[in-house]
C-alpha atoms as a PDB file:
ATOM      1  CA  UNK A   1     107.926  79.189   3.043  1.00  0.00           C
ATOM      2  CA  UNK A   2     108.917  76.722   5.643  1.00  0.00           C
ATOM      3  CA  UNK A   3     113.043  77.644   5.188  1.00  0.00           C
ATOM      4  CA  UNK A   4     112.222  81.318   6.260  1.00  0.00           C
ATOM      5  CA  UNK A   5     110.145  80.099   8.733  1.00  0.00           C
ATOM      6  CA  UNK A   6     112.434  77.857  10.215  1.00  0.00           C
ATOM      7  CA  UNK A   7     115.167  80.262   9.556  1.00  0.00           C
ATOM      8  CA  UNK A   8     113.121  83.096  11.743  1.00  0.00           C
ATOM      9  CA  UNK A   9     112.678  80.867  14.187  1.00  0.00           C
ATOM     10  CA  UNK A  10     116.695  79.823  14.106  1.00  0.00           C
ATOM     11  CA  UNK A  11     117.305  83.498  14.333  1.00  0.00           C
ATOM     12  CA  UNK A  12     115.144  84.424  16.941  1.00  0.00           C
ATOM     13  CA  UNK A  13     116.774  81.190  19.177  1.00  0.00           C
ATOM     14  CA  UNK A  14     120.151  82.684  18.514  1.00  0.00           C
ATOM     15  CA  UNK A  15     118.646  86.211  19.619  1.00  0.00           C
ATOM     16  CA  UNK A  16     117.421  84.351  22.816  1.00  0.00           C
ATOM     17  CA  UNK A  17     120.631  82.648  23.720  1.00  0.00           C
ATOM     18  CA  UNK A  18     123.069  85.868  22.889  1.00  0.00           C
ATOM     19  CA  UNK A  19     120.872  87.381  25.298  1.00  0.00           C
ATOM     20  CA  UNK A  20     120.861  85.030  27.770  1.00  0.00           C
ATOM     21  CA  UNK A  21     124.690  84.550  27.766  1.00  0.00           C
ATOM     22  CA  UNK A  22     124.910  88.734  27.821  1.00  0.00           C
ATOM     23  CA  UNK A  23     123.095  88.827  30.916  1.00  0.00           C
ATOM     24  CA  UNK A  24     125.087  85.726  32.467  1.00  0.00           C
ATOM     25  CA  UNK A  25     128.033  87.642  31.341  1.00  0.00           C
ATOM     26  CA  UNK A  26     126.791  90.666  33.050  1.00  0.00           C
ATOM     27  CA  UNK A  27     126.085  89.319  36.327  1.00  0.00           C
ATOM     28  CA  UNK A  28     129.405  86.989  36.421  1.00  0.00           C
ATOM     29  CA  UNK A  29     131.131  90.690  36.220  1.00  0.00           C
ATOM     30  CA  UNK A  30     129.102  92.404  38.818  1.00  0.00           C
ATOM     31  CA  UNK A  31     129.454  88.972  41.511  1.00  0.00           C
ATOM     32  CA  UNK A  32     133.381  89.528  40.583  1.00  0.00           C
ATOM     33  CA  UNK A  33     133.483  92.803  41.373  1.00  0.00           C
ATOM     34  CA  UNK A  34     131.352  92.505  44.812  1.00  0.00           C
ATOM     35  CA  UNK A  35     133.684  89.488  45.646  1.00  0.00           C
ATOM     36  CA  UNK A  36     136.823  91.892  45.031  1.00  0.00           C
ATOM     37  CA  UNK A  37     135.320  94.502  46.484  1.00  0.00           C
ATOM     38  CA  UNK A  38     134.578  92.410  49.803  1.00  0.00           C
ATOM     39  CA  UNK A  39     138.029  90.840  49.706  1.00  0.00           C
ATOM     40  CA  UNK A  40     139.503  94.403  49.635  1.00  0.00           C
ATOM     41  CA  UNK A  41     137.014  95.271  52.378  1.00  0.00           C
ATOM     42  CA  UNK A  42     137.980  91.877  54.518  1.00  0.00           C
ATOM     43  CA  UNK A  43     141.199  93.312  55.316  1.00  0.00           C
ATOM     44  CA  UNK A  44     139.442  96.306  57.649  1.00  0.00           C
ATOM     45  CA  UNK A  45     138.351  93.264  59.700  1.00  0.00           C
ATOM     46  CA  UNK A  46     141.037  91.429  60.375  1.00  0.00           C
ATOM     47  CA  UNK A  47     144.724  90.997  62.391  1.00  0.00           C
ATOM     48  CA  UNK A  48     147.061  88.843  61.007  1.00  0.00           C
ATOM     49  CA  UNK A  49     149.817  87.443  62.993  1.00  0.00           C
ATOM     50  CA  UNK A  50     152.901  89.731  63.919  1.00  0.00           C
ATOM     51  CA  UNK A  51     155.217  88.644  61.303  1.00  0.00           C
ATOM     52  CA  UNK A  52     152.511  89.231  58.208  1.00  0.00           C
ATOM     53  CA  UNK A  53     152.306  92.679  59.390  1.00  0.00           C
ATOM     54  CA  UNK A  54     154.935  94.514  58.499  1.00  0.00           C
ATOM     55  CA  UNK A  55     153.714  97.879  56.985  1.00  0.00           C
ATOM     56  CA  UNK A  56     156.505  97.859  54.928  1.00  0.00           C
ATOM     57  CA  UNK A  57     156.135  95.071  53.225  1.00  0.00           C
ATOM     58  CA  UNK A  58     153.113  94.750  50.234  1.00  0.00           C
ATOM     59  CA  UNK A  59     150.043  92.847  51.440  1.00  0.00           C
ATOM     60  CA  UNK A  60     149.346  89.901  48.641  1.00  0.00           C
ATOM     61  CA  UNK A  61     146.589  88.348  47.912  1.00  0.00           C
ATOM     62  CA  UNK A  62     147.056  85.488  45.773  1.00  0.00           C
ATOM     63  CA  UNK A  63     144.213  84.121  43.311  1.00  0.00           C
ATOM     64  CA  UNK A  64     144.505  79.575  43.109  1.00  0.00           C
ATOM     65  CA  UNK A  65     142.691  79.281  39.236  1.00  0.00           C
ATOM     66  CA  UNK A  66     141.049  81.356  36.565  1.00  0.00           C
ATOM     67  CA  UNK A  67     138.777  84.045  37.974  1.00  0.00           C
ATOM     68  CA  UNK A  68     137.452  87.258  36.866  1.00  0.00           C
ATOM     69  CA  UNK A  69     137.983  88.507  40.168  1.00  0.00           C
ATOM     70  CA  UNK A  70     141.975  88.851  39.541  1.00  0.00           C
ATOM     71  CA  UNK A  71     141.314  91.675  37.260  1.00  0.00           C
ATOM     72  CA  UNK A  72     138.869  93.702  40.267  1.00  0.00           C
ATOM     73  CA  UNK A  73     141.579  92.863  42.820  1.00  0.00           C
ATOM     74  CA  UNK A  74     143.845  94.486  40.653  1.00  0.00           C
ATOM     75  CA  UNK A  75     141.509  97.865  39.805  1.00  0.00           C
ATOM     76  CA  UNK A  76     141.603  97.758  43.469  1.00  0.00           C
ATOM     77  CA  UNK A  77     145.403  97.538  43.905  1.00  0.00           C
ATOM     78  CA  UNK A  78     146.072 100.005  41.114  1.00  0.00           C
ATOM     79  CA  UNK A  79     144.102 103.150  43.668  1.00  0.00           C
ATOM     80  CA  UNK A  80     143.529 101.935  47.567  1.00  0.00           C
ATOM     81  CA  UNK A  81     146.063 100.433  50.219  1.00  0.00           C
ATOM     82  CA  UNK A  82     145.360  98.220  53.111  1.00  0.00           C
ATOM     83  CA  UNK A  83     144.979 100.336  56.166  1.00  0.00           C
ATOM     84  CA  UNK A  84     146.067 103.403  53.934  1.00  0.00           C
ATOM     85  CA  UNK A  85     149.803 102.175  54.141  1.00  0.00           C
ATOM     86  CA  UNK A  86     150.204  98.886  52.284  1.00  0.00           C
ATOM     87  CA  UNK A  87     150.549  98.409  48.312  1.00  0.00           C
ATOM     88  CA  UNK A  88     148.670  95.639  47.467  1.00  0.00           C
ATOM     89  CA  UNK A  89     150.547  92.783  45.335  1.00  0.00           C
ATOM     90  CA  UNK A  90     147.831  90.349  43.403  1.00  0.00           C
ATOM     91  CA  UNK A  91     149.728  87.022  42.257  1.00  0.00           C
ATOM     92  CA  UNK A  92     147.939  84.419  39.714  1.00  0.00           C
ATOM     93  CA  UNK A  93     148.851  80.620  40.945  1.00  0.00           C
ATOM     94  CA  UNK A  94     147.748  77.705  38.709  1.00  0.00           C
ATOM     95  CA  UNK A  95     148.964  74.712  40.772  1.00  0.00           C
ATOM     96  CA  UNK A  96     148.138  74.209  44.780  1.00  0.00           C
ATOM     97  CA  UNK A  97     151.891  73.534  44.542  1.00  0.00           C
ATOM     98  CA  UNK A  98     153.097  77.128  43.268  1.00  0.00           C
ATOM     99  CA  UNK A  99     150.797  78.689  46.409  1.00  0.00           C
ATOM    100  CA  UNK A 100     153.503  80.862  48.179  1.00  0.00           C
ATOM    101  CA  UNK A 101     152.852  82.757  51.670  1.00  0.00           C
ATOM    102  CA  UNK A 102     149.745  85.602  50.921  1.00  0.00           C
ATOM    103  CA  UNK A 103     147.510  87.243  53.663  1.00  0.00           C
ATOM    104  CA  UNK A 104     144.559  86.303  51.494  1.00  0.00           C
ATOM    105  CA  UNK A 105     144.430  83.273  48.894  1.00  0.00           C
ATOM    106  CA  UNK A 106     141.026  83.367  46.983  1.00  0.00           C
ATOM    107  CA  UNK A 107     140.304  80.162  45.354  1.00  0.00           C
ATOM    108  CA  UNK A 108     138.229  80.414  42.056  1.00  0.00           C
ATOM    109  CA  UNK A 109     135.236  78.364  41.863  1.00  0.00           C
ATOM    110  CA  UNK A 110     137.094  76.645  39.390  1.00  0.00           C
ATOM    111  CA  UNK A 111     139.703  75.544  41.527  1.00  0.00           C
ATOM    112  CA  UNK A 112     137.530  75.085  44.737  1.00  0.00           C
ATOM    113  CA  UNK A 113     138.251  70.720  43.975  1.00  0.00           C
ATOM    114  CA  UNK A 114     142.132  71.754  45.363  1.00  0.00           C
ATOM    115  CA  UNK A 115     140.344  73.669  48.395  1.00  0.00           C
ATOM    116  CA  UNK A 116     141.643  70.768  51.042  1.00  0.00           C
ATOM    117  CA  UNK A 117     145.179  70.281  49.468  1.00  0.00           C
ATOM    118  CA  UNK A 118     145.488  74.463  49.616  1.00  0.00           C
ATOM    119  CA  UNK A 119     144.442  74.534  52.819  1.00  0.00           C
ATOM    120  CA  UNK A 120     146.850  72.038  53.930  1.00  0.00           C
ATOM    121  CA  UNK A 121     149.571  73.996  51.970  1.00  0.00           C
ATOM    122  CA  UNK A 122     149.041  76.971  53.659  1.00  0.00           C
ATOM    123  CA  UNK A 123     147.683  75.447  57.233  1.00  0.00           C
ATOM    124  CA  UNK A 124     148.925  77.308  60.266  1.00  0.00           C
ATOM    125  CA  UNK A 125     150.813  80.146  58.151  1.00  0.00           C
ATOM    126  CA  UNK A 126     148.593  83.086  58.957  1.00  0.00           C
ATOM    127  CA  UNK A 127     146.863  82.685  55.095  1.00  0.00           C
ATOM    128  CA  UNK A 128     142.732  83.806  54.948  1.00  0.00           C
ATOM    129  CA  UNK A 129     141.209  81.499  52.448  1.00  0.00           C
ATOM    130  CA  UNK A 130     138.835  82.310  50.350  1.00  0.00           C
ATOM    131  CA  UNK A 131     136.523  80.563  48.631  1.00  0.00           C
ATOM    132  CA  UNK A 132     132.700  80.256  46.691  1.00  0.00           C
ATOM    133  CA  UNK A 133     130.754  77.538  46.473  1.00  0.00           C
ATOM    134  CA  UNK A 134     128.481  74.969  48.174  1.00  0.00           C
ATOM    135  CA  UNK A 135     129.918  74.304  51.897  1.00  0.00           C
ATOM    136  CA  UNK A 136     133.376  75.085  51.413  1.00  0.00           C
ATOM    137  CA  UNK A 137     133.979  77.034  54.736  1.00  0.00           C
ATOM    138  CA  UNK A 138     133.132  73.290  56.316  1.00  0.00           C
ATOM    139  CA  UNK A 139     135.759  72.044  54.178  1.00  0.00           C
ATOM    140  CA  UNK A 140     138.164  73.946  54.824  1.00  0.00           C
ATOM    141  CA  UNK A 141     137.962  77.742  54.340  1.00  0.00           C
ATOM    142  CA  UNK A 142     138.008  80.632  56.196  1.00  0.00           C
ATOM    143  CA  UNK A 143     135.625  82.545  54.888  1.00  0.00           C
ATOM    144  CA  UNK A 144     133.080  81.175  51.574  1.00  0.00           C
ATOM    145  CA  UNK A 145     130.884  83.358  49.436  1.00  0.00           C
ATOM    146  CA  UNK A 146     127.210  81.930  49.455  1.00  0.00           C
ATOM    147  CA  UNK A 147     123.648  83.332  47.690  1.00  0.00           C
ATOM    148  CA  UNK A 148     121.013  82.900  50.166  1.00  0.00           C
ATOM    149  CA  UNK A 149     117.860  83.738  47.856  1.00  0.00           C
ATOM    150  CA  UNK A 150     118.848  86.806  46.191  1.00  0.00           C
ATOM    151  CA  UNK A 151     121.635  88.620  48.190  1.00  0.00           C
ATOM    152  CA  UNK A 152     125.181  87.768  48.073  1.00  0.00           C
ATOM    153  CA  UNK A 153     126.234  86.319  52.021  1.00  0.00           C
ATOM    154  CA  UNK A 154     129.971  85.280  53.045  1.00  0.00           C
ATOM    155  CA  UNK A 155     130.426  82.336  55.381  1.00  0.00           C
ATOM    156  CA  UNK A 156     133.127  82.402  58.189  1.00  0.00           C
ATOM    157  CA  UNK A 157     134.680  79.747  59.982  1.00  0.00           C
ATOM    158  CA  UNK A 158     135.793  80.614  63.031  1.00  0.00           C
ATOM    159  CA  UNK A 159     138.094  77.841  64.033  1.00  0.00           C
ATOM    160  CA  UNK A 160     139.798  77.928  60.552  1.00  0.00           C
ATOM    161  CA  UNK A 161     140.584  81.501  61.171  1.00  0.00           C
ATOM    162  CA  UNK A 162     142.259  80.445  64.958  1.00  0.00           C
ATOM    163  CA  UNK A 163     144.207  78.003  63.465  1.00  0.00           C
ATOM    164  CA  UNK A 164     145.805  80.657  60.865  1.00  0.00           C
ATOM    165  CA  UNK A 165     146.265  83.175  63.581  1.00  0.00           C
ATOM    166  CA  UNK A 166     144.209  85.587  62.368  1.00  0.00           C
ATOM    167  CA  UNK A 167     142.387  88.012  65.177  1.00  0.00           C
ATOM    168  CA  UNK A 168     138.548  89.071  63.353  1.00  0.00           C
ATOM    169  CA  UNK A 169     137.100  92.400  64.812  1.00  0.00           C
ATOM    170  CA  UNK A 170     133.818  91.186  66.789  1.00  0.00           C
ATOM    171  CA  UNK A 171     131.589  93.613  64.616  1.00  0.00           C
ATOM    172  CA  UNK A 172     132.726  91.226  61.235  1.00  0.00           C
ATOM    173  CA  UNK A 173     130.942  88.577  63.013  1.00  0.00           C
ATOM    174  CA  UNK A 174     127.477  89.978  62.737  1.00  0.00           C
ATOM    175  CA  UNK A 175     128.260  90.365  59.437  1.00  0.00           C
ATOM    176  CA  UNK A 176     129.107  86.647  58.643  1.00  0.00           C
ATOM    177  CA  UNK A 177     126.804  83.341  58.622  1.00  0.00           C
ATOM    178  CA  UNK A 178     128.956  81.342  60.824  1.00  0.00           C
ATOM    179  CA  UNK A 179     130.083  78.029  60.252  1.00  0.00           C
ATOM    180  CA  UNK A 180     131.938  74.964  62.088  1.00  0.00           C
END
């Protein structure tokens, strides 16, 4: 009697955690998807300097670490251009030192510890970093992905975005929280 009572109750605590990591699961997809989705969107809002703006060329957006918001970007790349002109090229970069010359560089939460050394990297080159986690946009980035309660919020730093050269449209600012 008490092995199949301690086996129900091992059961039900497996039931309990599968369904816990489901819905973690489930949410991690749907906060990559809105971060894709918003990094796509980012590029409505911004000017990047002369020489990144050849319409020629393919706009890249580069990903620094593991992140399930490579595989959105590249949903994204597969049907929609930037400005209705530009492929989009999504690159996968494991080390701050393989970081070439993007428009957009998202670092994965994963890799947000490298944040200062890729921001050095790419400092002055007309790159929009982007990041998620706690005060990162003070550390370095140009725009950071932030909860506030329950809605999903991006940060902006304004004199990040100077130094890369890159104009922002003044309605994107009522859209940010903005950050020094």
């Amino acid at each position: 009697m008490k092995t199949k009572l301690h086996n129900k109750s091992l059961l039900t605590a497996l039931l309990v955690c599968g369904a816990i990591l489901l819905s973690v699961n489930k949410v991690s997809a749907q906060d990559a998807k809105f971060r894709a989705i918003y990094i796509f969107n980012f590029t409505k809002y911004m000017k990047w300097p002369d020489d990144m703006e050849k319409m020629s060329d393919p706009f890249k957006i580069g990903i620094l670490g593991d992140s399930p918001v490579k595989m959105e970007l590249m949903k994204i790349a597969a049907v929609r251009k930037v400005k209705g002109v530009r492929n989009i090229e999504i690159k996968q970069y494991n080390t701050v030192e393989e970081l070439e010359r993007c428009h957009i560089i998202y670092i994965s939460k994963n890799a947000s510890p490298k944040l200062i050394a890729a921001a050095k990297r790419v400092d002055r080159k007309g790159v929009l970093t982007v990041t998620h986690g706690p005060d990162l946009a003070r550390k370095g980035s140009c725009i950071n992905f932030v909860t506030v309660g329950t809605n999903q919020k991006f940060e902006l730093n304004q004199a990040r975005l100077k130094r890369q050269g890159i104009m922002v449209v003044n309605t994107f600012l009522d859209l940010a929280i903005l950050v020094e």
